[in-house]
Protein backbone atom coordinates (compact mmCIF):
# COMPACT_ATOMS: atom_id res chain seq x y z
CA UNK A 1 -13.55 29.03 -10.21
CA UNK A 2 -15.00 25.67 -9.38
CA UNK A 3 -14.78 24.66 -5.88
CA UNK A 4 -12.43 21.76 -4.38
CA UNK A 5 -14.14 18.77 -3.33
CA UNK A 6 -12.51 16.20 -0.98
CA UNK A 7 -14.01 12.76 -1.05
CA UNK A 8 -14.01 10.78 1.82
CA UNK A 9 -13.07 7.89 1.45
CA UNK A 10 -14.63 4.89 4.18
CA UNK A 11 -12.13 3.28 6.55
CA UNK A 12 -13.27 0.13 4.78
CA UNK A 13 -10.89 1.24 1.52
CA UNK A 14 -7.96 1.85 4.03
CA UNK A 15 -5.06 -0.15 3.49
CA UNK A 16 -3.93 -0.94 0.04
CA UNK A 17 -4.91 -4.70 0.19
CA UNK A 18 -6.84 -6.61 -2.75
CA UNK A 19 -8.57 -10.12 -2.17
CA UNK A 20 -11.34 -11.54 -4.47
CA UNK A 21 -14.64 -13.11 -3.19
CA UNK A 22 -15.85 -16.23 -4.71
CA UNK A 23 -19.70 -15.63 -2.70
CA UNK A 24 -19.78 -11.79 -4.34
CA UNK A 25 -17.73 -12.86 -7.73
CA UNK A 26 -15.74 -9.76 -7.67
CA UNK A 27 -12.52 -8.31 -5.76
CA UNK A 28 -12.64 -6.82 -2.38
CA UNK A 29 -10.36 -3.97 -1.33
CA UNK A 30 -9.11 -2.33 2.08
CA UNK A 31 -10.25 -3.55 5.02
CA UNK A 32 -12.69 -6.38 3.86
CA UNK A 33 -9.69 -7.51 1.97
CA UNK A 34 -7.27 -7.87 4.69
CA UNK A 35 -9.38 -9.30 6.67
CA UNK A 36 -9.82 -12.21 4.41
CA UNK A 37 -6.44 -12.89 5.23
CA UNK A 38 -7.61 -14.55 8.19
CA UNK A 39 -9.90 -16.80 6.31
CA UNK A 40 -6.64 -18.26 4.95
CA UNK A 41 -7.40 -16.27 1.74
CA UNK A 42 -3.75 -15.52 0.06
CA UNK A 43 -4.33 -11.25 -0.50
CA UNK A 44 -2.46 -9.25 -2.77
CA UNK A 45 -0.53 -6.33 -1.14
CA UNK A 46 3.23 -4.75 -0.51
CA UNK A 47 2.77 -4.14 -4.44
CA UNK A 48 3.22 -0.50 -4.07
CA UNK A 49 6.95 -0.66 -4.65
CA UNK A 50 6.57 -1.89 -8.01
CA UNK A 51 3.89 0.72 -9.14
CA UNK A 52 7.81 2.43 -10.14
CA UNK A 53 9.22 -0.23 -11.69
CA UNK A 54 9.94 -0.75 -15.48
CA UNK A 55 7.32 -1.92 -17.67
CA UNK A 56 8.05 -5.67 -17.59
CA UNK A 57 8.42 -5.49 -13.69
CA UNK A 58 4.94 -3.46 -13.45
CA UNK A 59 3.13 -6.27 -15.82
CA UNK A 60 4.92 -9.59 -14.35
CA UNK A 61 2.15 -11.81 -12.52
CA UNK A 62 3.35 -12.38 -9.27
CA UNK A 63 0.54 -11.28 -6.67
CA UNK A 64 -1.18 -14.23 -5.64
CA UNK A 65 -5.00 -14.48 -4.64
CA UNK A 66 -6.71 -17.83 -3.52
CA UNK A 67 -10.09 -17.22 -3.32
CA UNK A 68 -10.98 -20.88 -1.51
CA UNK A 69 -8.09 -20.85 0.72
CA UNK A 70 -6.27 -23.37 -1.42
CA UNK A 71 -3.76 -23.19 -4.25
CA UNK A 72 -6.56 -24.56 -7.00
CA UNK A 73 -7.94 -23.58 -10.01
CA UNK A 74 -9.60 -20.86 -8.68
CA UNK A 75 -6.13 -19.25 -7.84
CA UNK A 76 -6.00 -16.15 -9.85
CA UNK A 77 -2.38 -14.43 -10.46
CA UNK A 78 -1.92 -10.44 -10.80
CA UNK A 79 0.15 -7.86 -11.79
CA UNK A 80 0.93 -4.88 -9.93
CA UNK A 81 -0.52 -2.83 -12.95
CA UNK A 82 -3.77 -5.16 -12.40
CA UNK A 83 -3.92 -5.06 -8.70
CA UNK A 84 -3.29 -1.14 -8.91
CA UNK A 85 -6.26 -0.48 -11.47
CA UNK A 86 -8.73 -3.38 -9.36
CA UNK A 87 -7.92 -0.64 -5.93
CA UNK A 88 -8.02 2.68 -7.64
CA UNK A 89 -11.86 1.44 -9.48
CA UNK A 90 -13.06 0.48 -6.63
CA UNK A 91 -11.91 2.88 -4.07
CA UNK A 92 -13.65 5.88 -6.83
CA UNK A 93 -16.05 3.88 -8.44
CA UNK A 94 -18.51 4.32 -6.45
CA UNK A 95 -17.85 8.13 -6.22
CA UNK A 96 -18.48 10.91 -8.29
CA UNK A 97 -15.07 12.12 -9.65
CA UNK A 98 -15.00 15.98 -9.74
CA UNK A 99 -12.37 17.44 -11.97
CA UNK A 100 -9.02 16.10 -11.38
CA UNK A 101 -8.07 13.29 -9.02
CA UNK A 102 -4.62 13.76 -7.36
CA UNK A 103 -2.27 11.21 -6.74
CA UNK A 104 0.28 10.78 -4.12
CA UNK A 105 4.10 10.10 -5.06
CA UNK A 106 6.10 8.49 -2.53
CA UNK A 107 8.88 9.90 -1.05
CA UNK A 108 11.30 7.67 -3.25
CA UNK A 109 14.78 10.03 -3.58
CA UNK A 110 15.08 7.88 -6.78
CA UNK A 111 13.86 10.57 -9.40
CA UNK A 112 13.88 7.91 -12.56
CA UNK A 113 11.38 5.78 -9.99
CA UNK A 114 9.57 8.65 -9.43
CA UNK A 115 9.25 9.36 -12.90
CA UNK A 116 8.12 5.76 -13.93
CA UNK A 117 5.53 5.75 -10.95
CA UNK A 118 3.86 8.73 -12.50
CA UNK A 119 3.91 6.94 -15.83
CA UNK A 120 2.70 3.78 -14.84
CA UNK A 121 -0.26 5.63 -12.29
CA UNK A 122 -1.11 7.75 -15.91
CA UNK A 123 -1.20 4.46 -17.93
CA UNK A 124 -3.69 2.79 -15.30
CA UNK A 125 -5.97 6.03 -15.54
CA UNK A 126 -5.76 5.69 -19.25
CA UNK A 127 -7.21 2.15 -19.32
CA UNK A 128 -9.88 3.48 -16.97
CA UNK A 129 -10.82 6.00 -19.26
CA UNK A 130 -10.43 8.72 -16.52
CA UNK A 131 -8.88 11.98 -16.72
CA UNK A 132 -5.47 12.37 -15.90
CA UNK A 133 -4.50 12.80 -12.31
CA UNK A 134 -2.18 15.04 -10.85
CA UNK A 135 0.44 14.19 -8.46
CA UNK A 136 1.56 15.62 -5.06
CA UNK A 137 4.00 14.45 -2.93
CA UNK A 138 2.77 12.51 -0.05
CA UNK A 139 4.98 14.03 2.73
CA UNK A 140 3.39 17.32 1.96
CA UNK A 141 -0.49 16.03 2.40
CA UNK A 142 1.09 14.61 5.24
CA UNK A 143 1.67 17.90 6.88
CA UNK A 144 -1.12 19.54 5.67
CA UNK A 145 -3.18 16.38 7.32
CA UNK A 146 -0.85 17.27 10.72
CA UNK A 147 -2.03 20.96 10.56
CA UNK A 148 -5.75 20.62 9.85
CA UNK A 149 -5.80 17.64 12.34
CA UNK A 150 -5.75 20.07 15.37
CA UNK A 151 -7.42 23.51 15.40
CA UNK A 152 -4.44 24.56 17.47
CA UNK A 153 -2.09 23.93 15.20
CA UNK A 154 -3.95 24.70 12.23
CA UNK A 155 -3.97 28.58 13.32
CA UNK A 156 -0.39 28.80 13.83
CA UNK A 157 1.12 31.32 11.51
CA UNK A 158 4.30 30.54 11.46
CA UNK A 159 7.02 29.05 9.56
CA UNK A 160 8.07 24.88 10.33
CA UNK A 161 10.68 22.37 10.12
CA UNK A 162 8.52 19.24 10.41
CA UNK A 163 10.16 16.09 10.50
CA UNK A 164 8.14 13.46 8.47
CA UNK A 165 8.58 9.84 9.14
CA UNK A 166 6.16 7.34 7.20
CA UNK A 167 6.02 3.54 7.60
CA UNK A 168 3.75 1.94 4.92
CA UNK A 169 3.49 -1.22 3.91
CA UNK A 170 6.17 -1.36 1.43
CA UNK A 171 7.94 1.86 2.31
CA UNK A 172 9.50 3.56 5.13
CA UNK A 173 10.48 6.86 4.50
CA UNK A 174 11.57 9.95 5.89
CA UNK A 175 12.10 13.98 5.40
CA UNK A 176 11.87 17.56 6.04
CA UNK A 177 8.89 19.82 5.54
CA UNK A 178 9.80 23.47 5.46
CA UNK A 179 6.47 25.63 5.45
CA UNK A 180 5.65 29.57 4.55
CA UNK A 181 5.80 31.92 6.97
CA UNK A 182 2.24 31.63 7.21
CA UNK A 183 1.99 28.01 7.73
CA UNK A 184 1.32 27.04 4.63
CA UNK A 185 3.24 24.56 2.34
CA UNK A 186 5.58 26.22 -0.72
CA UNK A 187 3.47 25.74 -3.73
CA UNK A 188 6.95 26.45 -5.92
CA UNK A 189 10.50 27.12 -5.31
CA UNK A 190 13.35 24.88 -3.77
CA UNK A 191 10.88 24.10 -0.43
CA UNK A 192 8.00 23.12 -2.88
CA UNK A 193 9.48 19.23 -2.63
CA UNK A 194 10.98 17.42 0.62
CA UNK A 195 13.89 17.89 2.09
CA UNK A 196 16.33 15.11 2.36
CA UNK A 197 14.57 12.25 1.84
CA UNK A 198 15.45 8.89 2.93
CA UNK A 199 13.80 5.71 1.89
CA UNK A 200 14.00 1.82 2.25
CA UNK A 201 11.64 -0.40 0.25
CA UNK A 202 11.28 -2.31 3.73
CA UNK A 203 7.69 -1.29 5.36
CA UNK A 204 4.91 -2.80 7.61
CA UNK A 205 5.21 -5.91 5.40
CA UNK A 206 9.06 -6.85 6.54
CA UNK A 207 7.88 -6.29 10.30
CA UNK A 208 5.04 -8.93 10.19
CA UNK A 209 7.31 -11.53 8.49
CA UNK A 210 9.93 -10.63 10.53
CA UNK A 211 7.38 -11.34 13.55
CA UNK A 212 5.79 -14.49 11.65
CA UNK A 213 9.45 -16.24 11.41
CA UNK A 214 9.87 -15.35 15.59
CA UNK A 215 6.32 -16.78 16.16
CA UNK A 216 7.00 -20.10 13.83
CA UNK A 217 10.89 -20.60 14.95
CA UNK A 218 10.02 -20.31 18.92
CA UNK A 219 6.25 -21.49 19.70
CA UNK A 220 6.11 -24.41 16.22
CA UNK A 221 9.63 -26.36 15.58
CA UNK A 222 8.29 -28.60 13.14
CA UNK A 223 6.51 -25.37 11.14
CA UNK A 224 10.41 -23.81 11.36
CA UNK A 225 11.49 -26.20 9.85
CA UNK A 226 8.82 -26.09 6.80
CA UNK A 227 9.53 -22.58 7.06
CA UNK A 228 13.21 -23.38 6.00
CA UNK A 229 12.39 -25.91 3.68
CA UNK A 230 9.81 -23.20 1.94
CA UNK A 231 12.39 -20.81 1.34
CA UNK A 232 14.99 -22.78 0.14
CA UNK A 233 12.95 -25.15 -2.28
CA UNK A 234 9.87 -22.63 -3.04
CA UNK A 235 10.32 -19.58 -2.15
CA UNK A 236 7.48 -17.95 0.40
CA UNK A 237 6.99 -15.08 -1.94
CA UNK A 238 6.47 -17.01 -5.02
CA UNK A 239 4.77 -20.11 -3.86
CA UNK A 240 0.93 -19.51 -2.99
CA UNK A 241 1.25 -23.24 -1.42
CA UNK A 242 3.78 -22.45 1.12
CA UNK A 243 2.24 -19.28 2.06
CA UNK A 244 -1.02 -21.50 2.75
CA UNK A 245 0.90 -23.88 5.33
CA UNK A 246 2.57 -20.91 7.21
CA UNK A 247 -0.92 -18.52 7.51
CA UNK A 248 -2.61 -21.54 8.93
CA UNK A 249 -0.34 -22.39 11.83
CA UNK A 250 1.25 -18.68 12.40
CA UNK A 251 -2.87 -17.89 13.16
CA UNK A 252 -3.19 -20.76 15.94
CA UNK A 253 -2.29 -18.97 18.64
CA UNK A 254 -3.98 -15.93 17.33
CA UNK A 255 -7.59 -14.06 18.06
CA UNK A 256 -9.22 -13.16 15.35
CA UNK A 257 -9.79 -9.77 17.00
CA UNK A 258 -6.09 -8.60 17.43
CA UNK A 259 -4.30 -6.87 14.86
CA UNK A 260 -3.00 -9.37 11.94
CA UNK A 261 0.27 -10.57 11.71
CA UNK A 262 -0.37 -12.34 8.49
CA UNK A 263 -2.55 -10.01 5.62
């Protein structure tokens, strides 16, 4: 039987951000991604929710990237489907693939979402000309990351009700883990899935604009104001020009050391 390998992954592939580098001539993922947000580079990310849309929602360009910091020709447009395949390269490309690759679903309690992110994740693999993954749900590798995490708790034997509460970028979830008498997750049966799961498409991502709108509205009037006028004649999310104006005054009164309100 051939052994399971894990492969770890660098910090610098953690979070699910894409940007694109006009010095290297190639995308950037993770961590050197987000960070270009505070270049005033417009990032892709928050596109996990559509990875279980319908076709036409997982192919419509509407992630923006500006590579110079301006909405120019350089300004390239993705997909969800693109900006998925551009991560999931890079974060194994430079890896080694042994046997199958195992993806995480969400814990969506929408089964026909469910079902359509496992398509659209196969379809991406397909293109890449890799073999097709498996899936697991993520609030079990959650708890099997909680056990292993402390050699206390990984050598309790016992059977748990673990309450599981995720907050992603695009996602914030909850659920119930129910493990085996020994510990160990159900592999089949009723407690093989989550238990109750709960689930808002409103992450990470909704908390930083939520905190970007108090930052512009109380320390910049006159940026309130364009804020305003931004929504109701562009619209933030679609408008790569209006995203420019807000990153560069929202990151005034910002270090660049402390955690990022704008990505």
């Amino acid at each position: 039987m051939q052994k399971s390998v894990l492969i770890k992954l660098s910090e610098d592939q953690i979070p699910t951000v894409v940007s694109y580098s006009l010095e290297k001539n190639e995308h950037s993922i993770g961590t050197e991604a987000r960070a270009s947000g505070l270049k005033g580079i417009t990032n892709v990310f928050n596109f996990k929710k559509d990875l279980g849309q319908s076709e036409k929602e997982f192919t419509r360009k509407k992630y923006w990237i500006a590579p110079s910091g301006i909405h120019d020709r350089d300004t390239k447009v993705l997909s969800a489907k693109e900006a998925a395949k551009i991560f999931i390269e890079k974060a194994l490309g430079s890896h080694a693939v042994p046997g199958k690759v195992v993806v995480g679903v969400p814990a969506i309690p929408d089964p026909s979402w469910a079902e359509r992110y496992r398509a659209n994740i196969r379809d991406i693999f397909t293109e890449l000309k890799m073999e097709q993954p498996e899936f697991f749900h993520e609030p079990l590798a959650i708890y099997n990351s909680y056990k292993k995490a402390s050699q206390k708790r990984a050598a309790l034997k016992q059977k748990e009700d673990v309450l599981i509460i995720d907050i992603g970028g695009s996602t914030f979830n909850s659920c119930i883990v129910r493990s085996k008498k020994d510990g160990n997750i159900h592999r089949s049966g009723s407690y093989s899935v989550p238990l109750g799961i709960n689930a808002d498409f409103d992450g990470g991502s909704k908390v930083d604009q939520l905190l970007l709108e108090k930052l512009v509205s109380q320390f910049f009037p006159i940026v309130g104001h364009l804020l305003d006028v931004c929504y109701a004649q562009f619209g933030v999310q679609e408008n790569p020009r209006a995203i420019q104006y807000l990153k560069k005054w929202s990151c005034m009164e910002r270090r660049s050391d402390e955690p990022g309100i704008v990505r």
